[in-house]
N, C-alpha and C. Protein backbone atom coordinates (compact mmCIF):
# COMPACT_ATOMS: atom_id res chain seq x y z
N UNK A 1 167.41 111.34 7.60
CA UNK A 1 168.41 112.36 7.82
C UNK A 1 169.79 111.77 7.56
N UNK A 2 170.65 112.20 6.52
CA UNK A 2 172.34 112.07 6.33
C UNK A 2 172.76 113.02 6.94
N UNK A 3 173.88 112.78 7.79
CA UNK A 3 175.02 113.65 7.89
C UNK A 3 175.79 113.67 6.93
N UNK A 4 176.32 115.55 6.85
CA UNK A 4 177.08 115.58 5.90
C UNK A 4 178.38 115.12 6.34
N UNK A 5 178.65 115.51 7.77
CA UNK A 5 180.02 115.59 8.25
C UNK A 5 180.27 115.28 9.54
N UNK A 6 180.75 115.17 10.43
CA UNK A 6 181.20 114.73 12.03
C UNK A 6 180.27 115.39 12.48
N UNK A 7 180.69 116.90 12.09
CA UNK A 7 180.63 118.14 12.74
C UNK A 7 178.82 118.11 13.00
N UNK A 8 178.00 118.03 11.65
CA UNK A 8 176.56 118.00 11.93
C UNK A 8 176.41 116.65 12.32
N UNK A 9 176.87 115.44 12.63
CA UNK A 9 176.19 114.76 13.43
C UNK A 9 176.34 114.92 14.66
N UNK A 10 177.61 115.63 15.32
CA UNK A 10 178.09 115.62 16.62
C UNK A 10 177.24 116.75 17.18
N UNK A 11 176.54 117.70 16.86
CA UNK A 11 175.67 119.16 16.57
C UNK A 11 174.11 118.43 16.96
N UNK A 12 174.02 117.93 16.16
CA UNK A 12 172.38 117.08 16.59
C UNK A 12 172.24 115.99 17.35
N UNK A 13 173.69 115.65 17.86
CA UNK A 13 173.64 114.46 19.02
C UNK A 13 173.62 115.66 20.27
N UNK A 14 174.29 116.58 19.98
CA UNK A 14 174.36 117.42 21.37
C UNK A 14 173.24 118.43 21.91
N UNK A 15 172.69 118.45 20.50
CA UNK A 15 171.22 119.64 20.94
C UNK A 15 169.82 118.42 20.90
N UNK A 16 170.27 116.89 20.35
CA UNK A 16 168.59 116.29 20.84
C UNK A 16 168.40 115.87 21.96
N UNK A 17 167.59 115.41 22.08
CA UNK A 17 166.83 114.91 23.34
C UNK A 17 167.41 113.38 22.89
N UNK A 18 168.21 112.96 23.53
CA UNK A 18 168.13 110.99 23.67
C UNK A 18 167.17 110.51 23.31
N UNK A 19 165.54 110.66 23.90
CA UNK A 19 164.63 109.35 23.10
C UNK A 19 164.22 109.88 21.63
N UNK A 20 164.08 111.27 21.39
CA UNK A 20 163.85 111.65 20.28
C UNK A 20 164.81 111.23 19.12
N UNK A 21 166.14 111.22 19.38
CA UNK A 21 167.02 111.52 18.53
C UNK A 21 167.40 109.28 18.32
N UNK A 22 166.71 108.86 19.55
CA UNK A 22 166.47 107.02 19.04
C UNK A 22 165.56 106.79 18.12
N UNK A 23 164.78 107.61 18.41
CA UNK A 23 163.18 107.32 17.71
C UNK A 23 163.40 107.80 16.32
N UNK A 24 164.05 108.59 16.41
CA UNK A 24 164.21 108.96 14.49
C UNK A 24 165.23 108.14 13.91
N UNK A 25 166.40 107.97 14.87
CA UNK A 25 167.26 107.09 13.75
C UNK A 25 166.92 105.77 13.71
N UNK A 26 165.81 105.62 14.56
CA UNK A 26 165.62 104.10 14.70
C UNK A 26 164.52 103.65 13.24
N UNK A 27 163.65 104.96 13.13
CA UNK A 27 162.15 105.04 11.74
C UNK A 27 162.96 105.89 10.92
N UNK A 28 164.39 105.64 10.45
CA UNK A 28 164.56 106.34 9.28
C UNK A 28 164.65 105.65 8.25
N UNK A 29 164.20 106.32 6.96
CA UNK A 29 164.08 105.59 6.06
C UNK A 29 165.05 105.38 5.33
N UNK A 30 165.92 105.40 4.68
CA UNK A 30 167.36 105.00 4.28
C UNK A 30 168.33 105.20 4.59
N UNK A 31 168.92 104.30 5.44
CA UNK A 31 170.13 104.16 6.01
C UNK A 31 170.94 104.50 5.39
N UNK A 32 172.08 104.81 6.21
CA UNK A 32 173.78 105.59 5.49
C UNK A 32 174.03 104.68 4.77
N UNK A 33 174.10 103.20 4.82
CA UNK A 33 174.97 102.41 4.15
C UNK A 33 174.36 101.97 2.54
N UNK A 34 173.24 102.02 2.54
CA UNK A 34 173.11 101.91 1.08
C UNK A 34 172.99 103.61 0.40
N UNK A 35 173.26 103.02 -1.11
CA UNK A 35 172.97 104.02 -2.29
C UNK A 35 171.66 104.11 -2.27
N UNK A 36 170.99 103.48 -2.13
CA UNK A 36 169.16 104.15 -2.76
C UNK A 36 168.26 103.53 -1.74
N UNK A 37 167.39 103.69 -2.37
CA UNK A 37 165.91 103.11 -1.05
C UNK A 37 165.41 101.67 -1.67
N UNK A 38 165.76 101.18 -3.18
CA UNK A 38 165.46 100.13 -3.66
C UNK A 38 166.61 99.00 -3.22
N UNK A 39 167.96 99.45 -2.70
CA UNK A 39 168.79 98.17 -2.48
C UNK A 39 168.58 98.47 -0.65
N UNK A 40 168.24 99.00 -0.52
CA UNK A 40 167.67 99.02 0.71
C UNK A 40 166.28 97.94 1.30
N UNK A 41 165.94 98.44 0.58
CA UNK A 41 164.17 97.16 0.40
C UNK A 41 164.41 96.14 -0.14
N UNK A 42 165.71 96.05 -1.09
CA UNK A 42 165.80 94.74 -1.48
C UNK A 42 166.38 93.78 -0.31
N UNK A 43 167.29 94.49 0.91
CA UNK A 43 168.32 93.67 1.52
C UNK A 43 167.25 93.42 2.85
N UNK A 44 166.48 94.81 3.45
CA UNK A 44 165.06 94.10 4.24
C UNK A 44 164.33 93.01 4.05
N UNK A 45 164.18 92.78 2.42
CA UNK A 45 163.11 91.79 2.32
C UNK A 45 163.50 90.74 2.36
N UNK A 46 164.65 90.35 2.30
CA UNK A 46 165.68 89.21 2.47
C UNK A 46 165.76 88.76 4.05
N UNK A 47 165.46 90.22 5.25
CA UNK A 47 165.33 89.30 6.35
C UNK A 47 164.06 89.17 6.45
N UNK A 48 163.03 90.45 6.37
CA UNK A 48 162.25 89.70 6.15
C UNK A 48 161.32 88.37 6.00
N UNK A 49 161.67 87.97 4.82
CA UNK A 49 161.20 86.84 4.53
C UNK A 49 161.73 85.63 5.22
N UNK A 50 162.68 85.96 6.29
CA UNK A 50 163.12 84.83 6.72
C UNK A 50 162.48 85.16 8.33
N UNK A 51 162.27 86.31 9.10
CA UNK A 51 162.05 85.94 10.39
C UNK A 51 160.32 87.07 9.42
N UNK A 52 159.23 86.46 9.29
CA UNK A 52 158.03 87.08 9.23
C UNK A 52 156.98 88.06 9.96
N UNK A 53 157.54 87.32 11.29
CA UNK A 53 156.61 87.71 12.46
C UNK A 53 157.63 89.31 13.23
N UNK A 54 157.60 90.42 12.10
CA UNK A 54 158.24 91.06 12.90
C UNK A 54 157.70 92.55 12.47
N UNK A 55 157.82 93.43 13.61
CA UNK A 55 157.18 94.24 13.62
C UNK A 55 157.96 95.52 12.94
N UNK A 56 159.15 95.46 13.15
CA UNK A 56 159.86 96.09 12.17
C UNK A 56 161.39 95.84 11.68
N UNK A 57 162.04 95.89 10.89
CA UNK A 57 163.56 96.28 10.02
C UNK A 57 164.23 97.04 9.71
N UNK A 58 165.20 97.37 10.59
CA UNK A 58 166.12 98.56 10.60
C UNK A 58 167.74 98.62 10.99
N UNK A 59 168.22 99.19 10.10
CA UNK A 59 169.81 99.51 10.90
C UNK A 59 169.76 99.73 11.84
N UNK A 60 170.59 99.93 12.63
CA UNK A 60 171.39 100.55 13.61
C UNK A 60 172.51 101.15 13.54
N UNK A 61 173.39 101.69 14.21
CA UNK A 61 175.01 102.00 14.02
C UNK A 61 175.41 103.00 13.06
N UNK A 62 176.63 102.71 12.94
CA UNK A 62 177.14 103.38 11.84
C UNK A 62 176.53 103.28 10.18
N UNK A 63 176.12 102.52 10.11
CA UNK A 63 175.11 101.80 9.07
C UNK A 63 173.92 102.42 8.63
N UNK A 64 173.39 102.69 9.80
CA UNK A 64 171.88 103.64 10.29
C UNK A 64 172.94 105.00 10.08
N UNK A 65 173.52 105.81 10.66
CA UNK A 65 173.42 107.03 10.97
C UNK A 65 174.78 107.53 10.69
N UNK A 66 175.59 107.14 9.97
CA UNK A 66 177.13 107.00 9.66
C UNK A 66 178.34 107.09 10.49
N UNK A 67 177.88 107.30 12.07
CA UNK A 67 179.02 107.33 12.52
C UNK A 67 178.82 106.43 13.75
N UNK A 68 179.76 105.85 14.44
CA UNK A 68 179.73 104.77 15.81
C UNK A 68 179.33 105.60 16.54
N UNK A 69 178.30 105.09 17.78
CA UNK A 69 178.43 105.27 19.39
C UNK A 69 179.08 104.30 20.42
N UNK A 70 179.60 103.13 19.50
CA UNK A 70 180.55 102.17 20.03
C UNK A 70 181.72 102.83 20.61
N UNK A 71 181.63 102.78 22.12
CA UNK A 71 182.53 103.62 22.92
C UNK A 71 183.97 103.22 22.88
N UNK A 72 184.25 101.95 22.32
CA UNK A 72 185.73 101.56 21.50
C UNK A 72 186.17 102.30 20.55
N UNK A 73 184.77 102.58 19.82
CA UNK A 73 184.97 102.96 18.25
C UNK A 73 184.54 104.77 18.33
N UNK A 74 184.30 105.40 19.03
CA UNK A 74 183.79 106.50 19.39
C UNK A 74 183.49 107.38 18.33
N UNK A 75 182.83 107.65 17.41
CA UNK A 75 182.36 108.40 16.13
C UNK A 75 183.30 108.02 14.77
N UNK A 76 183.46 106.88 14.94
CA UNK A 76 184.04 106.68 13.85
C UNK A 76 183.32 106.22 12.43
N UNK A 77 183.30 106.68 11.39
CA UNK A 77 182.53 107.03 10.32
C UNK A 77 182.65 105.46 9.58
N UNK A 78 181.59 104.96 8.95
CA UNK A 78 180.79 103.70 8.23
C UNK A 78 181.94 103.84 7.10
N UNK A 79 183.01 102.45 7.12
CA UNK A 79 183.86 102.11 6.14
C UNK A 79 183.19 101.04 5.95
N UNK A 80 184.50 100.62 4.80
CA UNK A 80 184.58 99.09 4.39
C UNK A 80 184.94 98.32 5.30
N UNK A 81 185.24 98.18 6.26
CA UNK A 81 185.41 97.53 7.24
C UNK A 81 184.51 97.50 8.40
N UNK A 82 183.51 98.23 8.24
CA UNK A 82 182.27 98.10 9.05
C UNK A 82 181.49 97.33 8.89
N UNK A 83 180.21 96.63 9.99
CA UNK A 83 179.79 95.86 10.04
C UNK A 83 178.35 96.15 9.55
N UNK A 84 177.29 95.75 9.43
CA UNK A 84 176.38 96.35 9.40
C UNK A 84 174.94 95.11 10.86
N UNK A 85 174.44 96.52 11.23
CA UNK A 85 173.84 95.60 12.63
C UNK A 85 172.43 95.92 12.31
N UNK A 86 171.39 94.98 12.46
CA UNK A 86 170.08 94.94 12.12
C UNK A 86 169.74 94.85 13.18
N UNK A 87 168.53 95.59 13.52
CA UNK A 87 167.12 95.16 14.15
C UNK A 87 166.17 94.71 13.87
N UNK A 88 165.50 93.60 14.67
CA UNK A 88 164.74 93.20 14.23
C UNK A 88 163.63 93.11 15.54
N UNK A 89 162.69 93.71 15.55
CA UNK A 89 161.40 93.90 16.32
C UNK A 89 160.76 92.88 16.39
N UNK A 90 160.41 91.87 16.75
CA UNK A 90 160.05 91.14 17.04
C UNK A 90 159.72 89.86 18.85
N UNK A 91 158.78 90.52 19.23
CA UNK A 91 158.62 89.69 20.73
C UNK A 91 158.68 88.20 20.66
N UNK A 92 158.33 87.43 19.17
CA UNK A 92 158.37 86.08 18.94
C UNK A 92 159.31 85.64 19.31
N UNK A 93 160.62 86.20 18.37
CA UNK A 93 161.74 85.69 18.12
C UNK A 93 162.89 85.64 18.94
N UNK A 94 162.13 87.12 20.23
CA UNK A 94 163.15 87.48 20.74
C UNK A 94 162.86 86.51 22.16
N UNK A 95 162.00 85.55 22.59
CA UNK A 95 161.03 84.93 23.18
C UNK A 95 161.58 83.20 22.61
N UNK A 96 161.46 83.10 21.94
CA UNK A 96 161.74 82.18 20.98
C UNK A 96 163.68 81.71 21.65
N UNK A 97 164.33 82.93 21.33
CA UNK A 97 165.54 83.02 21.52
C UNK A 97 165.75 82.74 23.15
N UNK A 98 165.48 83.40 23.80
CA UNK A 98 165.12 83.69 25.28
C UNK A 98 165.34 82.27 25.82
N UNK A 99 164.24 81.97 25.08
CA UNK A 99 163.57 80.33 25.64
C UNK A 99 164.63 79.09 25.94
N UNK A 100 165.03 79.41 24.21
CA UNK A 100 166.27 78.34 23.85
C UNK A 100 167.09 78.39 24.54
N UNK A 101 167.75 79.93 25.25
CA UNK A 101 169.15 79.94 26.03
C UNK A 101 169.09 79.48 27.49
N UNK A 102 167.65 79.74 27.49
CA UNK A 102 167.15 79.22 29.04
C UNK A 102 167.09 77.92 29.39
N UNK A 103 166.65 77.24 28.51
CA UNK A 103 166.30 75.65 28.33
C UNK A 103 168.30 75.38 28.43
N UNK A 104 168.70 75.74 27.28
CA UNK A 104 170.84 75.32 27.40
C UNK A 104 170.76 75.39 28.69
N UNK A 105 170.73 76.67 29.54
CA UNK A 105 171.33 76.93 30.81
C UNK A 105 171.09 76.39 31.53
N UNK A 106 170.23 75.98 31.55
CA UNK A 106 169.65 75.13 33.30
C UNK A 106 170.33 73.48 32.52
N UNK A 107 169.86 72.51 31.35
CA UNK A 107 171.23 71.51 31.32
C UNK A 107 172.64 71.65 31.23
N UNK A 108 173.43 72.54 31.24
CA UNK A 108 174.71 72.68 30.69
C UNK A 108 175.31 73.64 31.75
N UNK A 109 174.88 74.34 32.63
CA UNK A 109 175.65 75.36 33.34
C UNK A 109 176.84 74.87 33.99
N UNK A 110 176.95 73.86 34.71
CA UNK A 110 177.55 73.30 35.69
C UNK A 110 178.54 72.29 34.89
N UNK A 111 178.44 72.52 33.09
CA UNK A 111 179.38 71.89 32.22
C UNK A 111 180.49 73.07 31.89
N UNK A 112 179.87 74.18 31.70
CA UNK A 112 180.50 75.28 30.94
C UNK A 112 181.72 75.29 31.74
N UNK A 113 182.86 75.87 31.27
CA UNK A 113 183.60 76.65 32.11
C UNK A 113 183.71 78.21 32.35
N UNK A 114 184.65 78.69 33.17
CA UNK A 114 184.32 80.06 33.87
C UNK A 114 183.93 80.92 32.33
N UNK A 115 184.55 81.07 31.66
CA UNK A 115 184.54 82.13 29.95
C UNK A 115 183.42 81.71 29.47
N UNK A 116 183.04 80.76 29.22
CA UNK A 116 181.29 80.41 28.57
C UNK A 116 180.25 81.05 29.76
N UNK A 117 180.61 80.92 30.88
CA UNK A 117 179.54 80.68 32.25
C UNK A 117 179.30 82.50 32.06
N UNK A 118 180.71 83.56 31.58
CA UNK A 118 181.26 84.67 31.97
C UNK A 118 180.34 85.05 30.69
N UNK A 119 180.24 84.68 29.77
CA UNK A 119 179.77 85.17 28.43
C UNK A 119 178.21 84.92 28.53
N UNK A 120 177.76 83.85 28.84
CA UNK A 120 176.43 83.78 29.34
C UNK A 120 175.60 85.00 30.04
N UNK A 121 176.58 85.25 31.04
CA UNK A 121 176.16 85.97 32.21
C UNK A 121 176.01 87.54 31.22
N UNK A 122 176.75 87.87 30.24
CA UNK A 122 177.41 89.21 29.63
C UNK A 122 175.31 88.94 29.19
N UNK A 123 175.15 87.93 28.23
CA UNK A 123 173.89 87.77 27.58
C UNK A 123 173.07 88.16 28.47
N UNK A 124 172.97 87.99 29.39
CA UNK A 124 171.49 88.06 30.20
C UNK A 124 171.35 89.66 30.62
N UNK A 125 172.50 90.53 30.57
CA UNK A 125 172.51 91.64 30.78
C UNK A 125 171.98 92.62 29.65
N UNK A 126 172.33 91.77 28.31
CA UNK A 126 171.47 92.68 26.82
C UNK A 126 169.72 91.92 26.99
N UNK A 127 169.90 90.66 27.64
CA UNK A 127 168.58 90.39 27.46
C UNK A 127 167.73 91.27 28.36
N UNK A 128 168.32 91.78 29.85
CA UNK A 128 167.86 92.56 30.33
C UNK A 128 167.49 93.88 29.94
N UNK A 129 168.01 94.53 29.01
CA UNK A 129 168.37 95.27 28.38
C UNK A 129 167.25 95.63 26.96
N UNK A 130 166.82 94.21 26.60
CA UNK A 130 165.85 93.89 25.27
C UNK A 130 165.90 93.66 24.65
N UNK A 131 167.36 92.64 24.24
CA UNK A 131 167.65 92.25 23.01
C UNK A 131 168.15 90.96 23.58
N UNK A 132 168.30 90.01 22.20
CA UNK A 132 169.06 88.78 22.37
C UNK A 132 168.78 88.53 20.86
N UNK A 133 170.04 87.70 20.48
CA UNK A 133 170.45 86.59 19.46
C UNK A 133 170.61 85.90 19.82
N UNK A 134 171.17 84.50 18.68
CA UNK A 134 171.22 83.15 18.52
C UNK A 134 173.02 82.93 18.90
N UNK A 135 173.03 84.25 18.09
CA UNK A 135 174.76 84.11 17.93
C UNK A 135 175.44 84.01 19.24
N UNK A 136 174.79 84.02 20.13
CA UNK A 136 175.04 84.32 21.65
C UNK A 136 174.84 82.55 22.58
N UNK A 137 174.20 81.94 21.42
CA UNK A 137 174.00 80.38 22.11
C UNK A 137 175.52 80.09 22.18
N UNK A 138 175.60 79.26 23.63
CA UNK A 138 177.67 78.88 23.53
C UNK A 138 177.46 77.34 22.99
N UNK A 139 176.63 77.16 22.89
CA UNK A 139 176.35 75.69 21.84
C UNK A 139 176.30 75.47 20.61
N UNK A 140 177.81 75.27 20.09
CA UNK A 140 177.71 75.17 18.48
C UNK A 140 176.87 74.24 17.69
N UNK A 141 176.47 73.42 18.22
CA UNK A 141 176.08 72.30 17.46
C UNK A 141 174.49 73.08 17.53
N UNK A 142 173.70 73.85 18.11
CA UNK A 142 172.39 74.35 18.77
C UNK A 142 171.60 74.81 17.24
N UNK A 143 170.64 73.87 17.11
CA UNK A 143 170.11 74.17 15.70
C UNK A 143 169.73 75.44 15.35
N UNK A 144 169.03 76.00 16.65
CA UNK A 144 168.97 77.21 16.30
C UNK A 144 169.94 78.42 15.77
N UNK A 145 170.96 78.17 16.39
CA UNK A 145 172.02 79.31 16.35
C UNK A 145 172.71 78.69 15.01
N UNK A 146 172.64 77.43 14.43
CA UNK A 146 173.18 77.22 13.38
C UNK A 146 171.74 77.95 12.45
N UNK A 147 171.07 77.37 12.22
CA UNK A 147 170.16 78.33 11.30
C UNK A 147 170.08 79.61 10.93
N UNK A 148 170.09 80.20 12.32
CA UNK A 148 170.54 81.73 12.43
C UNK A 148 171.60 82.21 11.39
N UNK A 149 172.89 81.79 11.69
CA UNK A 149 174.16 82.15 11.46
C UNK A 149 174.10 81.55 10.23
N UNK A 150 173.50 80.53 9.29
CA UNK A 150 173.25 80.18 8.26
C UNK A 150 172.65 81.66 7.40
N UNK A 151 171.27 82.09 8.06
CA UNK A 151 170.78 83.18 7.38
C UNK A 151 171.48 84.11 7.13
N UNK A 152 172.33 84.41 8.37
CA UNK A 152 173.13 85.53 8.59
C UNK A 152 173.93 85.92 7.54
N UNK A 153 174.53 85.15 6.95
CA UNK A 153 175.99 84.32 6.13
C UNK A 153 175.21 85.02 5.01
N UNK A 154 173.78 84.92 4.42
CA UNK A 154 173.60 85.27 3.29
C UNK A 154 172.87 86.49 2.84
N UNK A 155 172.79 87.05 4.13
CA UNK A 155 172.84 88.70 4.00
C UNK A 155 173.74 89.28 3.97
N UNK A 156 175.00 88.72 4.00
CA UNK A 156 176.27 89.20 3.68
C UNK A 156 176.49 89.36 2.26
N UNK A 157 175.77 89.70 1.41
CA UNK A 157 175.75 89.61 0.02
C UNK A 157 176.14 90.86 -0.93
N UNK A 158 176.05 91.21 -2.14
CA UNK A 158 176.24 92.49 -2.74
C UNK A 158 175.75 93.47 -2.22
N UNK A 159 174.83 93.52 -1.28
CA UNK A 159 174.21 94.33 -1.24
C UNK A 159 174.27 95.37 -0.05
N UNK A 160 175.65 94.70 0.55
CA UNK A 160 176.12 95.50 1.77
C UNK A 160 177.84 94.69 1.36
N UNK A 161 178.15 95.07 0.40
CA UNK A 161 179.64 94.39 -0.28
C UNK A 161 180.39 93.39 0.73
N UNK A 162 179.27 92.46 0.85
CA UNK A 162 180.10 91.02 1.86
C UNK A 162 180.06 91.57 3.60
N UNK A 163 179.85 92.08 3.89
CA UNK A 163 180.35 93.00 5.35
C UNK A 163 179.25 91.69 5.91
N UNK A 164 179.94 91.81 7.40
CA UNK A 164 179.28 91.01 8.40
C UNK A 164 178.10 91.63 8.66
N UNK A 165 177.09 90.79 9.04
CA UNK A 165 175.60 91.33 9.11
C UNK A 165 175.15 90.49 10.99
N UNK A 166 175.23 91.53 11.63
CA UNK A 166 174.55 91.21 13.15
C UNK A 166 173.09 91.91 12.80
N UNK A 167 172.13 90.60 13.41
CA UNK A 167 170.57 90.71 13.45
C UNK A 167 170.95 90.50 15.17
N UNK A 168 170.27 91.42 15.66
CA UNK A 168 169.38 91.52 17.08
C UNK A 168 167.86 91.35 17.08
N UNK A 169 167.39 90.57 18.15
CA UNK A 169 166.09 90.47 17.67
C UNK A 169 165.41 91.16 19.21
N UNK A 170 165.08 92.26 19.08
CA UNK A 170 164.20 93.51 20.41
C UNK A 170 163.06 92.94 20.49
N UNK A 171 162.70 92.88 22.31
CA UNK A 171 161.59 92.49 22.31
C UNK A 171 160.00 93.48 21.82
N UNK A 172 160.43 95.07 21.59
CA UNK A 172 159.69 95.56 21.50
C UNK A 172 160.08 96.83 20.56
N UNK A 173 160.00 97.77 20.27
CA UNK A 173 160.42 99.55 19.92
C UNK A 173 160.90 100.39 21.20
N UNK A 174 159.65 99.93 22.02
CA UNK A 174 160.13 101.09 23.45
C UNK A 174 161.61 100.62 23.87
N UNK A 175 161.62 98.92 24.19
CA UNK A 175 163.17 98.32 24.29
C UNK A 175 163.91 98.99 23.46
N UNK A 176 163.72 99.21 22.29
CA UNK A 176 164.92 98.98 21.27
C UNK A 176 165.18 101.01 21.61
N UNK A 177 164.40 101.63 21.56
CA UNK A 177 164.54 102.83 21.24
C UNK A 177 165.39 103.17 23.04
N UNK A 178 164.89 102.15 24.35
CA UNK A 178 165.67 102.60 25.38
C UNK A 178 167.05 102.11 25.66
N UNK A 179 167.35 101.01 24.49
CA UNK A 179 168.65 100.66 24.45
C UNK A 179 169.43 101.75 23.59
N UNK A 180 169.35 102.14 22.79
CA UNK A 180 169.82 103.54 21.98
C UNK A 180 169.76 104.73 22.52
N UNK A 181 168.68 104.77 23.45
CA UNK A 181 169.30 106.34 24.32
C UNK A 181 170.15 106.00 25.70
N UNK A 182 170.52 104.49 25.80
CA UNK A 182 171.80 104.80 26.52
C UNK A 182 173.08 104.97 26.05
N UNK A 183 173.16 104.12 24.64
CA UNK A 183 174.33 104.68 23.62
C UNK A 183 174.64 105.71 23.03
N UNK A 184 173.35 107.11 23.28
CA UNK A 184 173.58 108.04 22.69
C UNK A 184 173.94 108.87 24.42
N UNK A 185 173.36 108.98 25.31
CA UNK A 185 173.59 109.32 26.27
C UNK A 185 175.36 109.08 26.82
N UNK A 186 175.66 108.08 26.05
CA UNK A 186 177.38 107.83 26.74
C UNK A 186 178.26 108.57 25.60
N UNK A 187 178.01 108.79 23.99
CA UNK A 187 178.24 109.87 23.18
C UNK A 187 178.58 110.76 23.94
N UNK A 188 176.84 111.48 24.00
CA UNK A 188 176.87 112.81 24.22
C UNK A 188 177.98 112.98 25.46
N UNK A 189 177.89 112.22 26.30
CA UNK A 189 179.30 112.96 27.21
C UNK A 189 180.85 112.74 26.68
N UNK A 190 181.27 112.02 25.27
CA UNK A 190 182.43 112.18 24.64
C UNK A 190 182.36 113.00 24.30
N UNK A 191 181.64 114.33 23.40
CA UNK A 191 181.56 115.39 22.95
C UNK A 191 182.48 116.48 23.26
């Protein structure tokens, strides 16, 4: 589904149902931000091939559905200056990730200061939530989060004209689809 205009996306945010209206933008098949369904599959297979074990690949955002539910950004329509934010389904990775920040925290807590300790704490609330990244390790040197942010760097390519590329990695669909009907749920009352 494209919107043509504000007007019909703001129209079908206000007459769906929240999990329905996650569940479709979450299994749609070509996102706002590309031209076709082939540079689309081309820029999937690129993460793809780098995290394997995943159950699915998808926009999100303005990217996915052309306009923000970023309550900063409140319906503001997919420019050149937008980011583009991936999902990535995966319990491995998101487990994997989990692990790593857990293992930092328990050596390093009592190093951090209050803004790392404060940003930590912000993490455990999306992890609660069903998501986590690398980008979120406060340990630069942390191989993982360098690898990550290595991959990251090169999905930034033609194929989304350089734009920053955030991968989230959900522990599940039901997660991912109940994190999106609280962002559409805080919408629908800007309306």
């Amino acid at each position: 589904m494209n919107y043509a205009n504000l007007q019909d996306f703001k129209k079908d945010l206000a007459e769906s149902e929240p999990s329905q209206l996650a569940d479709r933008w979450i299994k749609k098949i070509k996102p706002h931000a590309f031209p076709d369904i082939g540079t689309y599959d081309s820029f999937t297979k690129m993460i793809k091939d780098d995290w394997p074990d995943s159950e699915l690949i998808q926009l999100a955002g303005s990217g996915n559905w052309r306009y923000s539910l970023n309550p900063k950004n409140p319906f503001r329509e997919f420019n050149s200056k937008s980011d583009i934010d991936v999902i990535v389904i995966s319990s491995k990775y998101f487990h994997e990730t989990w692990q790593e920040l857990r293992l930092l925290h328990r050596r390093k807590w009592y190093q951090w200061d209050k803004p790392t300790k404060d940003k930590v704490m912000r993490t455990g609330q999306n992890i609660y939530c069903g998501f986590m990244t690398p980008k979120y390790i406060p340990d630069q040197a942390n191989k993982i989060k360098f690898d990550f942010l290595r991959k990251c760097n090169t999905y930034s390519s033609p194929l989304v004209d350089y734009r920053e590329v955030n991968v989230m990695f959900f522990k599940s669909i039901e997660d991912t689809i109940d994190y999106y009907i609280r962002s559409i749920r805080l919408a629908q009352r800007n309306l």
